[in-house]
N, C-alpha and C. Protein backbone atom coordinates (compact mmCIF):
# COMPACT_ATOMS: atom_id res chain seq x y z
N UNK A 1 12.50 35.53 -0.85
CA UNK A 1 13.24 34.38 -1.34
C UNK A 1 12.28 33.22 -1.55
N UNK A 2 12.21 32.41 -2.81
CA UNK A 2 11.47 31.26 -2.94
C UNK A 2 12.48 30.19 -2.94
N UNK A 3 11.69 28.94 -2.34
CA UNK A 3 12.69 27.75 -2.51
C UNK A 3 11.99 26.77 -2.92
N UNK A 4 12.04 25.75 -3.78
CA UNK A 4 11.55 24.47 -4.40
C UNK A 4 11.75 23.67 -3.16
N UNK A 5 10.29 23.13 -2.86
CA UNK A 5 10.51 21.76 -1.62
C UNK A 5 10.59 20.83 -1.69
N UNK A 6 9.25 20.07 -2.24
CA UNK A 6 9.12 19.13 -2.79
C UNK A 6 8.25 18.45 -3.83
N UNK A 7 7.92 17.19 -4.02
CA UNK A 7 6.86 16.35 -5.26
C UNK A 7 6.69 16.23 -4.07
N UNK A 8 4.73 15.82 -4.06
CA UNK A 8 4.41 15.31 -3.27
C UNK A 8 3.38 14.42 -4.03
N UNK A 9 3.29 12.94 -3.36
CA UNK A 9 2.85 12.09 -4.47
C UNK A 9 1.72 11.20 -2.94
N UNK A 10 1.01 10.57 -3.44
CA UNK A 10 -0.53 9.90 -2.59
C UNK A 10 0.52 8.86 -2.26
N UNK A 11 0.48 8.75 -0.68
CA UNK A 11 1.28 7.71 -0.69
C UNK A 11 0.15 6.24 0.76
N UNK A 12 -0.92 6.31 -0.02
CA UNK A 12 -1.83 5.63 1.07
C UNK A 12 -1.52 5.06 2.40
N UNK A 13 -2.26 4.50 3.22
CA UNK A 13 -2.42 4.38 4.12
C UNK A 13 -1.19 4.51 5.22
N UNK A 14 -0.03 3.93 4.47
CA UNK A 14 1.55 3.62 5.16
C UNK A 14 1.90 3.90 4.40
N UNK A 15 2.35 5.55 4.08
CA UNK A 15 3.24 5.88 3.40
C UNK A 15 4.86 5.26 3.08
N UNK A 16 5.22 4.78 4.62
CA UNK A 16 6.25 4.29 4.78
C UNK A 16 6.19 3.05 3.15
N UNK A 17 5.46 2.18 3.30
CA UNK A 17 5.11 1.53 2.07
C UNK A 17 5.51 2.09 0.59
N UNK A 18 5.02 2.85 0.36
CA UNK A 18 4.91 3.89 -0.43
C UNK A 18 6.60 4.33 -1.31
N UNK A 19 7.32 5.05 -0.08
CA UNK A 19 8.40 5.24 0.05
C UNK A 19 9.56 4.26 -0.28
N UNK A 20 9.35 3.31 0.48
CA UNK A 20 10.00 1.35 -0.20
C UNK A 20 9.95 1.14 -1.11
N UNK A 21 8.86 1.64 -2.10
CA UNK A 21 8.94 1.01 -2.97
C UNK A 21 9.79 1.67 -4.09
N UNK A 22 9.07 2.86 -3.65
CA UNK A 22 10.64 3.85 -4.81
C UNK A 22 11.64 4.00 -4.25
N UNK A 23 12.17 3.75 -3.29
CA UNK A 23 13.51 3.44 -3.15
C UNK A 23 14.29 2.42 -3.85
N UNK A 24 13.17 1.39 -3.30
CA UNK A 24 14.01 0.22 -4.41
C UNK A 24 13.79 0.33 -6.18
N UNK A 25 12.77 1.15 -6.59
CA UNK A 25 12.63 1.48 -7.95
C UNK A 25 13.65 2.30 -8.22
N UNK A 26 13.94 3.05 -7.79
CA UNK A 26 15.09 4.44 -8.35
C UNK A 26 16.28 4.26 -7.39
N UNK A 27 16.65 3.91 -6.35
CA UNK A 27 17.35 4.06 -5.24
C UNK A 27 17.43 5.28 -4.54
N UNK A 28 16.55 6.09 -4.74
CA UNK A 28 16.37 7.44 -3.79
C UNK A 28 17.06 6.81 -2.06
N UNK A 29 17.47 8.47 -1.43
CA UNK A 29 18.10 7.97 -0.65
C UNK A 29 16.99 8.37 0.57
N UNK A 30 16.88 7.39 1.92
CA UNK A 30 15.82 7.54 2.52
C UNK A 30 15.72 8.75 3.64
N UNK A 31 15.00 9.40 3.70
CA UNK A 31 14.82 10.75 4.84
C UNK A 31 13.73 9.83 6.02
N UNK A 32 12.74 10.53 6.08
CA UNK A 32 11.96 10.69 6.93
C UNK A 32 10.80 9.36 6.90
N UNK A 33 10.61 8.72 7.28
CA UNK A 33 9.87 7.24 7.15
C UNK A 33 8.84 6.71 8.35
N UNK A 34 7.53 7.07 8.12
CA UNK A 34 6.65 6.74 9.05
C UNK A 34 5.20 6.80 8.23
N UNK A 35 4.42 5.84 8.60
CA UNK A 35 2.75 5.96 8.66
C UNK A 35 2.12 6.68 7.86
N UNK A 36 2.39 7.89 8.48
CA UNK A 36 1.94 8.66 7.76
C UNK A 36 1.95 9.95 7.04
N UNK A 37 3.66 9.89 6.96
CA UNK A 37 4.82 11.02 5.96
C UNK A 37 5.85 10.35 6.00
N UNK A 38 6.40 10.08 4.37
CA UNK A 38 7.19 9.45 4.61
C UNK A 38 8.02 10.66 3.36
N UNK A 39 9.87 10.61 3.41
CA UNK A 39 10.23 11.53 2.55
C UNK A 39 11.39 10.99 1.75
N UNK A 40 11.29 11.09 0.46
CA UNK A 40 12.85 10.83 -0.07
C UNK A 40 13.80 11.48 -0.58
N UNK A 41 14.94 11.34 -0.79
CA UNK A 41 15.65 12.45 -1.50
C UNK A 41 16.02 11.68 -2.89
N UNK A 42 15.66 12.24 -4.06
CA UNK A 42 16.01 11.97 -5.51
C UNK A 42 17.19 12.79 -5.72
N UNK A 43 17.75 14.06 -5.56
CA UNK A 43 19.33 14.19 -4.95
C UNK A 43 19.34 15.43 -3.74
N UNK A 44 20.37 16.26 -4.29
CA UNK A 44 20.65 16.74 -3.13
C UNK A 44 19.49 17.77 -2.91
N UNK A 45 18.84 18.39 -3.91
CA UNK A 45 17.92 19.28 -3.67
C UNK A 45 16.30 18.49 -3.66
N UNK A 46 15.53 17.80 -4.31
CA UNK A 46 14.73 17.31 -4.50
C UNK A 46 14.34 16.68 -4.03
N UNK A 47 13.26 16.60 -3.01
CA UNK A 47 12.77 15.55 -1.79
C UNK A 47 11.31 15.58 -2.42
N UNK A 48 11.15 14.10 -2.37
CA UNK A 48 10.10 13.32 -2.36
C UNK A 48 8.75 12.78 -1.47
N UNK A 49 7.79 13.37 -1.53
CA UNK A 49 6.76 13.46 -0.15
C UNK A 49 5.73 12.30 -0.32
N UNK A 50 5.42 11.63 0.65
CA UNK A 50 4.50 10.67 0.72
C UNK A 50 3.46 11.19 1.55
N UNK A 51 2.46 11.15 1.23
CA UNK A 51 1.43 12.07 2.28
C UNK A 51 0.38 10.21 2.15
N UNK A 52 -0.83 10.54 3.63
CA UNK A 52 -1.69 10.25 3.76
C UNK A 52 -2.75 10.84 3.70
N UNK A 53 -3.53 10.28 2.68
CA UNK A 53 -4.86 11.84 3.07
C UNK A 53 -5.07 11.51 4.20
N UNK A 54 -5.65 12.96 4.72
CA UNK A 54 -6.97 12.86 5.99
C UNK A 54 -7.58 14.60 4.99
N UNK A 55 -8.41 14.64 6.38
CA UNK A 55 -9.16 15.82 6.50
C UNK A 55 -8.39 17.24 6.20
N UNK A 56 -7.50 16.93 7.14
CA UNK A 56 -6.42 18.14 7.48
C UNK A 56 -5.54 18.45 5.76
N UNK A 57 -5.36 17.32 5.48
CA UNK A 57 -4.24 17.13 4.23
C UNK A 57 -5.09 16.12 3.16
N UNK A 58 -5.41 17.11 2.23
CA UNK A 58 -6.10 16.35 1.47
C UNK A 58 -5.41 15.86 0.09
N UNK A 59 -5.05 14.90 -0.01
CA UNK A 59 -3.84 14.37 -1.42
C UNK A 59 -4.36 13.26 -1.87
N UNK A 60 -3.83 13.44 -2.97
CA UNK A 60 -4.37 12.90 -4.82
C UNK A 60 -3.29 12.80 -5.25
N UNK A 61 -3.84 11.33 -6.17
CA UNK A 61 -2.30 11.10 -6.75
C UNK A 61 -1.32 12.22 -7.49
N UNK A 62 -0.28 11.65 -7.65
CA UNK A 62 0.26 12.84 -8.57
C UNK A 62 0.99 12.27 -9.25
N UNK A 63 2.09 13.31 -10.14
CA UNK A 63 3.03 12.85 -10.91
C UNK A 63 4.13 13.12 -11.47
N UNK A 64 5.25 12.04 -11.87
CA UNK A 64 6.50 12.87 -11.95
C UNK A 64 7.02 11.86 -13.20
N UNK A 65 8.18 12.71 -13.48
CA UNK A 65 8.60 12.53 -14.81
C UNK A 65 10.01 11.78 -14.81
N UNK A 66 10.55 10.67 -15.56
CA UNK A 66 11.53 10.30 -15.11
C UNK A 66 12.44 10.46 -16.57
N UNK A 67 13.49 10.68 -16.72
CA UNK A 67 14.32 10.98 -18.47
C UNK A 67 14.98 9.22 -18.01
N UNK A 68 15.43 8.44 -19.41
CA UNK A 68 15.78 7.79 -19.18
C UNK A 68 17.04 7.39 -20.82
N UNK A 69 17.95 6.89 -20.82
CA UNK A 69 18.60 6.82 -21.88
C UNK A 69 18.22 5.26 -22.80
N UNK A 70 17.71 4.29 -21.98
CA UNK A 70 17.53 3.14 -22.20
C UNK A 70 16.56 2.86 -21.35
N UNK A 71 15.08 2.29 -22.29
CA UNK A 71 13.78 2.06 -21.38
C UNK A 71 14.26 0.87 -20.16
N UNK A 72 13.94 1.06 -18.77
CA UNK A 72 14.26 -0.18 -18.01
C UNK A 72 13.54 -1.14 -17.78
N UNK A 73 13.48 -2.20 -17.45
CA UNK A 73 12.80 -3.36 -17.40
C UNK A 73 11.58 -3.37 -16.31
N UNK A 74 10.44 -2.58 -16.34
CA UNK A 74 9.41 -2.34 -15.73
C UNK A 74 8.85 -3.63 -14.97
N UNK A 75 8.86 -4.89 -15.46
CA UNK A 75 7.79 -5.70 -15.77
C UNK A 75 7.55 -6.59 -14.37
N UNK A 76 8.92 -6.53 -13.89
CA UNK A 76 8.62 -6.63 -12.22
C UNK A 76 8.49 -5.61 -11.15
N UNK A 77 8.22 -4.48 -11.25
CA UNK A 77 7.98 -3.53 -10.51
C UNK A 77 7.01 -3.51 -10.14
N UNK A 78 6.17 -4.01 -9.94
CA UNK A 78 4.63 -3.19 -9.77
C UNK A 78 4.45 -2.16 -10.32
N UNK A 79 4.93 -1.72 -11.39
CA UNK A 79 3.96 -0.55 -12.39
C UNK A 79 3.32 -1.07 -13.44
N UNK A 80 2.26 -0.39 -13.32
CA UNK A 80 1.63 -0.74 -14.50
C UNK A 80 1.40 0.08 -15.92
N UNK A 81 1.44 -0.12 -16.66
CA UNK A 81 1.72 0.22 -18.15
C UNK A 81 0.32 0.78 -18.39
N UNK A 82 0.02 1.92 -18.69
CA UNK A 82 -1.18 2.98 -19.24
C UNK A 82 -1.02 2.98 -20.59
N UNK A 83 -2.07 2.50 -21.02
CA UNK A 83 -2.51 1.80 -22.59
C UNK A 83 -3.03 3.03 -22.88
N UNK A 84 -2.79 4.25 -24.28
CA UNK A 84 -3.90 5.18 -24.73
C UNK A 84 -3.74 6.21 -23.67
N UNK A 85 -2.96 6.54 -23.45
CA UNK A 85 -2.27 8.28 -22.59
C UNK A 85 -1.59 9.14 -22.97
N UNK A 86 -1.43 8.96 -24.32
CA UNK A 86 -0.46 9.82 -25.24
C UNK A 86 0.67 9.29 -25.50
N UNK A 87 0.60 7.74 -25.09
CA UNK A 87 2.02 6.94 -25.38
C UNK A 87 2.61 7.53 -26.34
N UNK A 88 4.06 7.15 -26.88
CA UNK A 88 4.74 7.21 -27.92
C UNK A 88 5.83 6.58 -27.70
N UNK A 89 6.53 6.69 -28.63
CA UNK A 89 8.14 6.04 -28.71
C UNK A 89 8.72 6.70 -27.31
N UNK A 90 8.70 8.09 -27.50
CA UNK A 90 9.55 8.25 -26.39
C UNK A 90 9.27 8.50 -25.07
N UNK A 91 7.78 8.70 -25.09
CA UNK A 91 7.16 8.70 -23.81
C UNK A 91 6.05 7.17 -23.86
N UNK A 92 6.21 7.25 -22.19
CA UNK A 92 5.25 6.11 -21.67
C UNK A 92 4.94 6.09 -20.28
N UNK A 93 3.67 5.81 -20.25
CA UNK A 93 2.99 6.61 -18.88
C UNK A 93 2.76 5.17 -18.05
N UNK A 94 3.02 5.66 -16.93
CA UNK A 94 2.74 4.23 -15.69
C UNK A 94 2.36 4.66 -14.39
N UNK A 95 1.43 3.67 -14.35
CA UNK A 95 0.78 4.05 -12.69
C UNK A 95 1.76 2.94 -11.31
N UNK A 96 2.03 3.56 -10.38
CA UNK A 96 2.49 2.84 -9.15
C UNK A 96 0.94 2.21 -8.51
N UNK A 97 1.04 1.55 -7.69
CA UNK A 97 -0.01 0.69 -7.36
C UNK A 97 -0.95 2.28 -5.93
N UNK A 98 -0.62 3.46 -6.04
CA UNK A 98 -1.26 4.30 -5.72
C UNK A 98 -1.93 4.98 -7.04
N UNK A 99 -1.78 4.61 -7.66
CA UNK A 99 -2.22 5.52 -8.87
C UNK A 99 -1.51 6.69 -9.10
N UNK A 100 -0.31 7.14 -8.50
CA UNK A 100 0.38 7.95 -9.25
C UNK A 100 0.91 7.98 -10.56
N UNK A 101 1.38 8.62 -11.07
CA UNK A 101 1.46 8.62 -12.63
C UNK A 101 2.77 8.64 -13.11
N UNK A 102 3.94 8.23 -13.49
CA UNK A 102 5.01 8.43 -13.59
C UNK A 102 5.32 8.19 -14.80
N UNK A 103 5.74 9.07 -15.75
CA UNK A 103 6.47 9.43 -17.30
C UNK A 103 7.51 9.09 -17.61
N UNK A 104 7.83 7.95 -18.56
CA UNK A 104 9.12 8.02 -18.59
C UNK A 104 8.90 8.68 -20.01
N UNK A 105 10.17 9.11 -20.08
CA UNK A 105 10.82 10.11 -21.37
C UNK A 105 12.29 8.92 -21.77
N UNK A 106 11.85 8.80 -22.71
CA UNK A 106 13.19 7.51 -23.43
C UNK A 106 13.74 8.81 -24.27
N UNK A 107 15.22 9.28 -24.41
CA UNK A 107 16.05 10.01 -25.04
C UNK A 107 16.60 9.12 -25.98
């Protein structure tokens, strides 16, 4: 039997950090919240991993894709807008202040 676990995305030093912030970006609902793993749920199946590197666990940013019907108002989030990434109309690429990478897809 295989089961899908999770995204796991660089979530530096205090993941807990990390985690806050996409909560309040998406409203994911909160799991597991500490230092240094922190977890969210985007719904009922899909949990969201905040890792710290060390030695043991070695993590790099990563990235996830968001569909959206109407682009949302980025401009106070702390993301930042990736100039020359394959932009287009309907895609547009943004880094969280970890350098993860997050896609939106405008339908």
């Amino acid at each position: 039997m295989q089961k899908f676990y999770s995204v796991n995305l660089h979530g530096g030093e205090d993941t807990a950090k990390a985690a806050e912030f996409y909560k309040q970006l998406f409203g994911w609902q909160e799991g597991t919240l500490s230092e240094g793993h922190s977890e969210l749920w985007a719904n009922d199946s899909l949990r969201i991993v905040f890792s710290r590197p060390t030695k043991n666990c070695p993590v790099s940013p990563g990235t996830i894709t968001m569909e959206f019907y109407d682009l949302p108002d980025f401009s106070k989030s702390g993301l930042v807008r990736e100039e020359g990434t394959g932009n287009s109309s309907s895609y547009l690429s943004y880094l969280d202040p970890w350098k993860n990478r997050i896609w939106v897809y405008v339908r």
